[in-house]
Structures are given as C-alpha cells and as structure tokens.
Protein backbone atom coordinates (compact mmCIF):
# COMPACT_ATOMS: atom_id res chain seq x y z
CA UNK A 1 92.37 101.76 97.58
CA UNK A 2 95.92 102.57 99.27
CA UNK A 3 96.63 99.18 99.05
CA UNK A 4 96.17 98.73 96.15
CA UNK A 5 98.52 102.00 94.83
CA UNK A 6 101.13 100.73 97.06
CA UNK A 7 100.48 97.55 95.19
CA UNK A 8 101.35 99.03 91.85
CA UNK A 9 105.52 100.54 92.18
CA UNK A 10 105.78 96.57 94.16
CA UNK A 11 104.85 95.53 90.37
CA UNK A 12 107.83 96.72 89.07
CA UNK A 13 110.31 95.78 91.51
CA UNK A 14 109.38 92.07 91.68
CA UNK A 15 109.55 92.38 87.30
CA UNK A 16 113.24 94.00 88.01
CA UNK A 17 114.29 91.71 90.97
CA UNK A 18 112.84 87.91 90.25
CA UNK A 19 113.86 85.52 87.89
CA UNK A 20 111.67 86.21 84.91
CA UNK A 21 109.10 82.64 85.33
CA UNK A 22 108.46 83.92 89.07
CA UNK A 23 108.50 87.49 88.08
CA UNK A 24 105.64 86.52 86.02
CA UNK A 25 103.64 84.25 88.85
CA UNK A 26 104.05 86.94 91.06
CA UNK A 27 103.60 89.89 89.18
CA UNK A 28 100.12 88.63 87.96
CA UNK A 29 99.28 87.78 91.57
CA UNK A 30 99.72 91.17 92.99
CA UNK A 31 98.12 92.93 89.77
CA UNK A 32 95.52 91.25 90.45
CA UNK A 33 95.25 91.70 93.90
CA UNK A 34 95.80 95.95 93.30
CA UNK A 35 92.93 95.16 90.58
CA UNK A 36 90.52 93.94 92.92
CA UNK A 37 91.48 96.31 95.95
CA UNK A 38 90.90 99.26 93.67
CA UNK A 39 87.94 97.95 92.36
CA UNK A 40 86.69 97.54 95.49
CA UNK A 41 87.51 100.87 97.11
CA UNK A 42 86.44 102.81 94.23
CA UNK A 43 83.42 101.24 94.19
CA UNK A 44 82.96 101.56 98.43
CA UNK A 45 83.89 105.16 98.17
CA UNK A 46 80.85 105.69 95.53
CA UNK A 47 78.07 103.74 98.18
CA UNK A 48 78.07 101.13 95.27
CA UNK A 49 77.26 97.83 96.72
CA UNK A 50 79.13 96.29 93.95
CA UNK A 51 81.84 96.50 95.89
CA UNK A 52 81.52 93.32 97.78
CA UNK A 53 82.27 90.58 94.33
CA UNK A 54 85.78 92.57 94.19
CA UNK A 55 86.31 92.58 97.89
CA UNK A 56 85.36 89.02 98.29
CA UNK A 57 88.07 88.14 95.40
CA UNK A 58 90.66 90.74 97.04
CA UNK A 59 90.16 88.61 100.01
CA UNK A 60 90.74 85.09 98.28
CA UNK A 61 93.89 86.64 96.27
CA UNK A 62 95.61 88.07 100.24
CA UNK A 63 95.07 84.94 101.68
CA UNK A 64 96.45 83.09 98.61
CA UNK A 65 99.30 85.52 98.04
CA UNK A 66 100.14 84.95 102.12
CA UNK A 67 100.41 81.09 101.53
CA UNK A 68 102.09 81.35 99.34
CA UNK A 69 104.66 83.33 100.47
CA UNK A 70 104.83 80.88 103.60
CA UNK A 71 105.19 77.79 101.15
CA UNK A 72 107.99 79.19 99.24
CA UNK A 73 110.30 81.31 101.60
CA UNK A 74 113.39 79.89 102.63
CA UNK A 75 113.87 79.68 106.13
CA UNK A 76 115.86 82.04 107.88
CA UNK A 77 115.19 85.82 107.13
CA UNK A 78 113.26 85.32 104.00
CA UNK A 79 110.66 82.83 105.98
CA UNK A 80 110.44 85.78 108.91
CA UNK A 81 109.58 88.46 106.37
CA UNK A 82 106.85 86.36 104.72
CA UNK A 83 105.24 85.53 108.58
CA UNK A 84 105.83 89.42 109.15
CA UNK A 85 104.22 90.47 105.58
CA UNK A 86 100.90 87.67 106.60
CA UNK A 87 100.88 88.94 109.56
CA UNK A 88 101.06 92.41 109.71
CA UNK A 89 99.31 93.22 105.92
CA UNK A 90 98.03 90.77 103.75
CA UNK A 91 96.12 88.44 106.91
CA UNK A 92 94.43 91.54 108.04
CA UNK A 93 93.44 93.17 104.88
CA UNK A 94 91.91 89.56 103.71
CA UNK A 95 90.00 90.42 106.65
CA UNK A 96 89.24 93.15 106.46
CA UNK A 97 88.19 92.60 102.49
CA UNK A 98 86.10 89.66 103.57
CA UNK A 99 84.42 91.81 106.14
CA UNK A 100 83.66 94.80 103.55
CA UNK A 101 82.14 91.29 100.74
CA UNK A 102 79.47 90.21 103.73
CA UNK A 103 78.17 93.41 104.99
C-alpha cells in the first residue's frame, strides 16, 4: 500500500512536468499501477485472498512501466535513472507483487 501512496503526489508532478500527450500516457500508467497496489494491500491487510487478481495486474503494470522507461530514456543521465528506478523499485516490487498473486 506505500507504494502505491507514494504513487499518488508522482501523479501530479508528471501532469505539471511532461508535455501534456505523455503526461497523459504516463499519468494513466502510474494511476493505475497505485490502483492496483492499493487494491492489493488493502485487500492483503484484510486476509482477503482477493488480493492476488490486483497483485498479479500490479505486477504486469511494474514490469510494463520499467520497459518502458528503458525504451524511452535518452541515454546519458535520463537512461541511468530509468536502470536505477527498474532496478532498485519497480523490478522488485513486480516481484514481489507476482509473488503475493501465486501464493
């Protein structure tokens, strides 16, 4: 469920920062993907199995969202945040998500 909080103030800066066409690809991404992580946690957090159709999504949106970060950074900086992002959050929370659908 933290993730997907932290998801939701992200929402705004990427509406206040992007060019309005990818404001709107990547503003519906991530809601969707804070949709789906709360769904999922609130659900976990009751013992409500569920949980594991919202988890199993969360996980396909992360990996998604990860690729295409990769696909569409520039190289340089922007390419080394989007491996570090992958990497260090969205990667392991797929995980992690895909884990939480199977069990």
């Amino acid at each position: 469920m933290g993730a997907g909080l932290v998801l939701l103030p992200w929402l705004g800066y990427l509406a206040g920062t992007l060019p309005p066409a990818e404001a709107a690809v990547w503003v519906t991404l991530d809601a969707l993907e804070a949709v789906m992580l709360l769904a999922a946690g609130s659900r976990l957090l009751r013992g409500d199995a569920r949980h594991r159709g919202p988890a199993a999504a969360a996980a396909v949106l992360l990996l998604a969202d990860a690729c295409l970060d990769l696909a569409t950074s520039a190289p340089g900086s922007e390419l080394a945040v989007a491996v570090a992002m992958a990497l260090a959050a969205e990667l392991p929370l797929a995980a992690l998500c895909l884990v939480l659908a199977v069990r």
